[in-house]
C-alpha atoms as a PDB file:
ATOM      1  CA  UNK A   1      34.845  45.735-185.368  1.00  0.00           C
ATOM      2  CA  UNK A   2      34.217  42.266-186.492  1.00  0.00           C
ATOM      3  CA  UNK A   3      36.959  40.856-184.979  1.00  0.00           C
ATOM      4  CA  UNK A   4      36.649  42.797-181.415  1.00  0.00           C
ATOM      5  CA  UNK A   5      33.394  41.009-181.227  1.00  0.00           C
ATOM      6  CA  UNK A   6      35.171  38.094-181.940  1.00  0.00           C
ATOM      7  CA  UNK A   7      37.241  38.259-179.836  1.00  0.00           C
ATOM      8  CA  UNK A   8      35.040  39.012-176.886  1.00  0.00           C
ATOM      9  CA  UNK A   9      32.985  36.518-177.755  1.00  0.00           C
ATOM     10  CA  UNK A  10      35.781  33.711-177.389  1.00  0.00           C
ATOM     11  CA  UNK A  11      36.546  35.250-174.367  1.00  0.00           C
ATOM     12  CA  UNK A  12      33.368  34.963-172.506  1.00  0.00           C
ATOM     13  CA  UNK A  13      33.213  31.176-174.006  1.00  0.00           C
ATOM     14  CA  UNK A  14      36.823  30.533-172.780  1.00  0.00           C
ATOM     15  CA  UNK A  15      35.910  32.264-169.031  1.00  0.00           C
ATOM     16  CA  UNK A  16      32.374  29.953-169.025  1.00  0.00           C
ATOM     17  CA  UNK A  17      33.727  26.985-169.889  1.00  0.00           C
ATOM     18  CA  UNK A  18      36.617  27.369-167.192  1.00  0.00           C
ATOM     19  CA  UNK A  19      33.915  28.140-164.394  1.00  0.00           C
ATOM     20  CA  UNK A  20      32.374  24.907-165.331  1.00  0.00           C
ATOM     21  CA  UNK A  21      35.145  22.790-164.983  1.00  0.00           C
ATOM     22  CA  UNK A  22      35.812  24.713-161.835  1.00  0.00           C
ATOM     23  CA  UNK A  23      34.370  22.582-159.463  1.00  0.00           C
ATOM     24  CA  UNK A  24      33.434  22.853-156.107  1.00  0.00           C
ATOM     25  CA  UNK A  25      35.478  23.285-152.895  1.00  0.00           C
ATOM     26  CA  UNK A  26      34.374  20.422-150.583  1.00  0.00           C
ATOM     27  CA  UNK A  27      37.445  20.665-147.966  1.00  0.00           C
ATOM     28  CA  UNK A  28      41.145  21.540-147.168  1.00  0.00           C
ATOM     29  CA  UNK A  29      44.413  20.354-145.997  1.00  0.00           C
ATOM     30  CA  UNK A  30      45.204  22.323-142.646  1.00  0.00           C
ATOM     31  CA  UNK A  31      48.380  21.614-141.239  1.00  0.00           C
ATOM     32  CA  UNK A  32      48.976  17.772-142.391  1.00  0.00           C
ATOM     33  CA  UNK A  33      44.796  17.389-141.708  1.00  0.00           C
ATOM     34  CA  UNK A  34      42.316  16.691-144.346  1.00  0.00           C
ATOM     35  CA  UNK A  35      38.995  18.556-143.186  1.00  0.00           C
ATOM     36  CA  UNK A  36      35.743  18.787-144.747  1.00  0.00           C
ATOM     37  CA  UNK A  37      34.127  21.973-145.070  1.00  0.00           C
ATOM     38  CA  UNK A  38      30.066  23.124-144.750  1.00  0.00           C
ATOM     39  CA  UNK A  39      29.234  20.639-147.174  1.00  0.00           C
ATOM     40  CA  UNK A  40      29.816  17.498-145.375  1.00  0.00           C
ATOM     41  CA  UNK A  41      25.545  16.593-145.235  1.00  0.00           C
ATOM     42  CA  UNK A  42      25.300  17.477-148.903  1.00  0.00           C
ATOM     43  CA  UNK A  43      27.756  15.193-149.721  1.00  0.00           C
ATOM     44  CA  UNK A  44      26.023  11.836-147.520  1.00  0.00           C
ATOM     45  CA  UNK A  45      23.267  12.800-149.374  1.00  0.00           C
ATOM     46  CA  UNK A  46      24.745  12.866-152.371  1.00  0.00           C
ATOM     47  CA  UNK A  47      26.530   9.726-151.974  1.00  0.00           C
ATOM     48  CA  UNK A  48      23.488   7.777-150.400  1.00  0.00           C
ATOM     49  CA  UNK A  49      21.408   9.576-153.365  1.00  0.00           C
ATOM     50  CA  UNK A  50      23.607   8.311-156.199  1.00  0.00           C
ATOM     51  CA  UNK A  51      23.414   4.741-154.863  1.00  0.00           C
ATOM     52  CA  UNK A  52      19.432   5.077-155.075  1.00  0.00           C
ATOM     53  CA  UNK A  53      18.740   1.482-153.102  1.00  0.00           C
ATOM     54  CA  UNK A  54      18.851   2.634-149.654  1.00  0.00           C
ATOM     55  CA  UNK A  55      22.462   2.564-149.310  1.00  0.00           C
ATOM     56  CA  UNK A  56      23.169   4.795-146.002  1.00  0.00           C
ATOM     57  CA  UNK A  57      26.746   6.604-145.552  1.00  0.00           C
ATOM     58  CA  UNK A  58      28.545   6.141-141.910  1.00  0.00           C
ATOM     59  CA  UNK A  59      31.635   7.965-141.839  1.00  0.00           C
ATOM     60  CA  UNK A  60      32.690  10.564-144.733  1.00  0.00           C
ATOM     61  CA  UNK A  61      36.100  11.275-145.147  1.00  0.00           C
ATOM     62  CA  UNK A  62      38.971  12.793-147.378  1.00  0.00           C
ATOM     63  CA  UNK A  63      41.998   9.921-148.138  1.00  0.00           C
ATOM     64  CA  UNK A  64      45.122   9.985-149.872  1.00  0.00           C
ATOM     65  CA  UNK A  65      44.937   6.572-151.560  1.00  0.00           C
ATOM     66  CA  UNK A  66      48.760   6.276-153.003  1.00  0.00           C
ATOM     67  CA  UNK A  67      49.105   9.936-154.809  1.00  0.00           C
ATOM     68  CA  UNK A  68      45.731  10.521-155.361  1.00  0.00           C
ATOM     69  CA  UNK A  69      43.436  12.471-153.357  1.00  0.00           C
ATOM     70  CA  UNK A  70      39.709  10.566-152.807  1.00  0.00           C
ATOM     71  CA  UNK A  71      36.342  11.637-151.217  1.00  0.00           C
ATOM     72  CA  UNK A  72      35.833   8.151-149.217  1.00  0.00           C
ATOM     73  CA  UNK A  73      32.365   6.969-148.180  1.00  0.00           C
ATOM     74  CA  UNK A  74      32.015   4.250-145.691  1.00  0.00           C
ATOM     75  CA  UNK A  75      28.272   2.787-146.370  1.00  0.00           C
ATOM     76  CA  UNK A  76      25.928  -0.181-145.122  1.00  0.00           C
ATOM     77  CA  UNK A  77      23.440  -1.404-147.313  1.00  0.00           C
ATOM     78  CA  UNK A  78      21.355  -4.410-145.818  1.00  0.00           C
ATOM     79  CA  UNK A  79      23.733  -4.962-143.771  1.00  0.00           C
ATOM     80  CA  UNK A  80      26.870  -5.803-146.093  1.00  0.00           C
ATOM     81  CA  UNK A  81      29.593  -2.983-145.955  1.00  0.00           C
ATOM     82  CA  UNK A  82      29.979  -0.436-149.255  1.00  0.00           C
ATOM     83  CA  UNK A  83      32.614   1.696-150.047  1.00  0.00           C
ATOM     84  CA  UNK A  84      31.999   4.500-152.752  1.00  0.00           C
ATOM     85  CA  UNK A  85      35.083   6.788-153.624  1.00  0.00           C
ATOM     86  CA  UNK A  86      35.396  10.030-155.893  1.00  0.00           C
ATOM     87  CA  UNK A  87      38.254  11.123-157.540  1.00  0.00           C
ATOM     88  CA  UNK A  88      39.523  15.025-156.186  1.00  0.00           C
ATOM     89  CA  UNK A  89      41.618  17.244-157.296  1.00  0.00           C
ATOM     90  CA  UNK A  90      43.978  19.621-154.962  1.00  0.00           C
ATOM     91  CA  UNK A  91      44.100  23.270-155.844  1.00  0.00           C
ATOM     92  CA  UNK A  92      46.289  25.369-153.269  1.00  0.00           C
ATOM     93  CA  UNK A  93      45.274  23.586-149.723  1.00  0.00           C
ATOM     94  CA  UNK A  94      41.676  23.143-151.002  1.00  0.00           C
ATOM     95  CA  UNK A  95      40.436  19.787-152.501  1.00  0.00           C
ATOM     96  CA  UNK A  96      38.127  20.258-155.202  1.00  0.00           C
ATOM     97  CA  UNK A  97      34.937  18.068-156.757  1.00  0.00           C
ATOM     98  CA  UNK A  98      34.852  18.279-160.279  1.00  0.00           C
ATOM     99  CA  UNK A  99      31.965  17.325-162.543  1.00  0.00           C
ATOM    100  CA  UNK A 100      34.618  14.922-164.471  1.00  0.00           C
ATOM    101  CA  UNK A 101      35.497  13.125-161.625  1.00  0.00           C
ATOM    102  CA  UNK A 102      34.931   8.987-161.128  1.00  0.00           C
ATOM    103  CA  UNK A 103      32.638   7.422-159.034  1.00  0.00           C
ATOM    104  CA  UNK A 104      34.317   3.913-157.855  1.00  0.00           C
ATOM    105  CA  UNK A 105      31.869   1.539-155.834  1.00  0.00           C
ATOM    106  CA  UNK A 106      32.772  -1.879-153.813  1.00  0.00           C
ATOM    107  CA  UNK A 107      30.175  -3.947-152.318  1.00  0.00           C
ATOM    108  CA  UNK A 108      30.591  -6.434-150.507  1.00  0.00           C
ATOM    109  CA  UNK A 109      28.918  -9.747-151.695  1.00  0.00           C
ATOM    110  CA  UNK A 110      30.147 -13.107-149.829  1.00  0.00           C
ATOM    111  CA  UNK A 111      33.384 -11.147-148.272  1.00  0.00           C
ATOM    112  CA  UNK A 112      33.166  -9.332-144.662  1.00  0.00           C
ATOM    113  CA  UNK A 113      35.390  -6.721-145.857  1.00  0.00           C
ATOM    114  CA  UNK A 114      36.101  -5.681-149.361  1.00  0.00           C
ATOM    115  CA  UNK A 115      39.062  -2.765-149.884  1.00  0.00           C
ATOM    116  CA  UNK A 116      39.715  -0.789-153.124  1.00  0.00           C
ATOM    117  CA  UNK A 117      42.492  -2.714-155.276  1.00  0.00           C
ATOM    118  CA  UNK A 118      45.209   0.049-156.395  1.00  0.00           C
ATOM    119  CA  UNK A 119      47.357  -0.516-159.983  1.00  0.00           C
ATOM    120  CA  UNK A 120      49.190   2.348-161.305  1.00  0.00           C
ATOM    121  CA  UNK A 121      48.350   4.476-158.121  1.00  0.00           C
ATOM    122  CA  UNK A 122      44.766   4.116-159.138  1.00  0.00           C
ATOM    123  CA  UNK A 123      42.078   2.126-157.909  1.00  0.00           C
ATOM    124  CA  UNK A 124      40.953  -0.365-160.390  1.00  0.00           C
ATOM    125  CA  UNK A 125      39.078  -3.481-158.828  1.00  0.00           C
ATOM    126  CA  UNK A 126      38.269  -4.528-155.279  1.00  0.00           C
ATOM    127  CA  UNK A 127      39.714  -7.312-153.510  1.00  0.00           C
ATOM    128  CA  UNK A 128      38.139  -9.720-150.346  1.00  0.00           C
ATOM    129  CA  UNK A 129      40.434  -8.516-147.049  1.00  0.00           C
ATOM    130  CA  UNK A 130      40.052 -11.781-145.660  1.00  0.00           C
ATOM    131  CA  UNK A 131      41.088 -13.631-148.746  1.00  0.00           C
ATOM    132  CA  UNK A 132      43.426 -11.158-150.135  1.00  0.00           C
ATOM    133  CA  UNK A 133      41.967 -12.130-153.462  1.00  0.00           C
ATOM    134  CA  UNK A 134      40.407 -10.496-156.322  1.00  0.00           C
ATOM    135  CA  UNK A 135      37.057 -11.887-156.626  1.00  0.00           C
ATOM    136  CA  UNK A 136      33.253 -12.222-157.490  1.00  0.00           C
ATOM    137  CA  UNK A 137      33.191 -11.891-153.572  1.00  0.00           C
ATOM    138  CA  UNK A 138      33.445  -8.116-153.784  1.00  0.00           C
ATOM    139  CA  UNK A 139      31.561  -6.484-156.812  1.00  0.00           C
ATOM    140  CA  UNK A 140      33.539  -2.960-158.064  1.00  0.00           C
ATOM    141  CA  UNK A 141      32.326  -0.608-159.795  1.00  0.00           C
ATOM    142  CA  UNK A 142      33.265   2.370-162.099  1.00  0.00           C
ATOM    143  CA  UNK A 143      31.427   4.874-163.684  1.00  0.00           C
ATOM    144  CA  UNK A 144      31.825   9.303-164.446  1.00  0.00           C
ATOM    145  CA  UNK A 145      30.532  10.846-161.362  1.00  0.00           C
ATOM    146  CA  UNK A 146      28.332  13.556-162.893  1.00  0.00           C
ATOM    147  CA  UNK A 147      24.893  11.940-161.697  1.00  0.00           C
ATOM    148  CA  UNK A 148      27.003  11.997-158.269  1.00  0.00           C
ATOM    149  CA  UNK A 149      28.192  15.479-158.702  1.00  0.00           C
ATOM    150  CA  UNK A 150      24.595  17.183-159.869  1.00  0.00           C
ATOM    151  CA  UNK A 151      22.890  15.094-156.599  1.00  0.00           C
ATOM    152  CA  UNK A 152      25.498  17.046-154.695  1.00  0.00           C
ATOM    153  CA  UNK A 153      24.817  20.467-156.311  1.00  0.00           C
ATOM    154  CA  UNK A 154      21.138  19.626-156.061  1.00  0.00           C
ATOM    155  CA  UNK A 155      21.920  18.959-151.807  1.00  0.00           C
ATOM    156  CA  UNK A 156      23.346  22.178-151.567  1.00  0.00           C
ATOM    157  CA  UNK A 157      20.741  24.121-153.294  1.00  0.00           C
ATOM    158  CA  UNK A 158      17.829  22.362-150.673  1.00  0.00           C
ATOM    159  CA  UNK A 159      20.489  23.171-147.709  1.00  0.00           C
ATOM    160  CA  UNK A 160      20.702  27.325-148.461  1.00  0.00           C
ATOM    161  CA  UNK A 161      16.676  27.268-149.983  1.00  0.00           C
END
């Protein structure tokens, strides 16, 4: 008896904790195309809410950056160009958001146009286009997109309420 209830107790532990880490669905690949889904306004807010300064998203887009998959956000914030990417993961044709995800930022600062800086298939710094440097011209970012990913799930709860 003990150990049925146990048991079903590890069980429902083992089933909650793989719902968490779930994720959410936020597009798909169809046919060679990366397409958002429903959730494409959540996630500007999400993005412009995580950035808390203003910050305001102008395209939104799914991007294979070497063999990793990214959620890419174009922004503007007082006028200098932003970039904000967030690490997905591909399940079947769907891209997912997880909770565990990064959040990678790059401002630009005395640089027209800063781009993400890959090492190791990841990004890891940003890097002045105009220069092709490495810089204090672009400031990079990196930090566990959680605060991102609950400002999402709180943008899709005000969307369906």
């Amino acid at each position: 008896m003990l150990k049925n209830i146990l048991f079903s107790f590890l069980l429902v532990v083992s089933f909650s904790t793989y719902a968490q880490n779930e994720g959410t669905a936020i597009g798909e690949m169809n046919n060679g195309v990366y397409e958002l889904n429903e959730h494409q306004k959540s996630l500007t807010k999400a993005f412009e809410w995580t950035f808390r300064d203003g910050t305001k998203v102008t395209d939104l887009k799914i991007e294979q950056i070497s063999n990793t998959y990214y959620l890419v956000a174009q922004c503007v914030y007082q006028g200098h160009k932003r970039m904000a990417a967030v690490d997905l993961d591909m399940v079947g044709i769907q891209f997912v958001l997880n909770e565990d995800a990064f959040f990678k930022m790059c401002s630009a600062v005395a640089c027209e146009t800063c781009r993400f800086f890959l090492e190791n298939n990841k990004i890891v710094a940003c890097k002045c286009e105009e220069t092709g440097t490495i810089s204090n011209h672009c400031h990079y970012k990196s930090l566990p997109a959680n605060g991102f990913y609950a400002n999402f799930q709180r943008a899709i709860k005000m969307a369906n309420d």
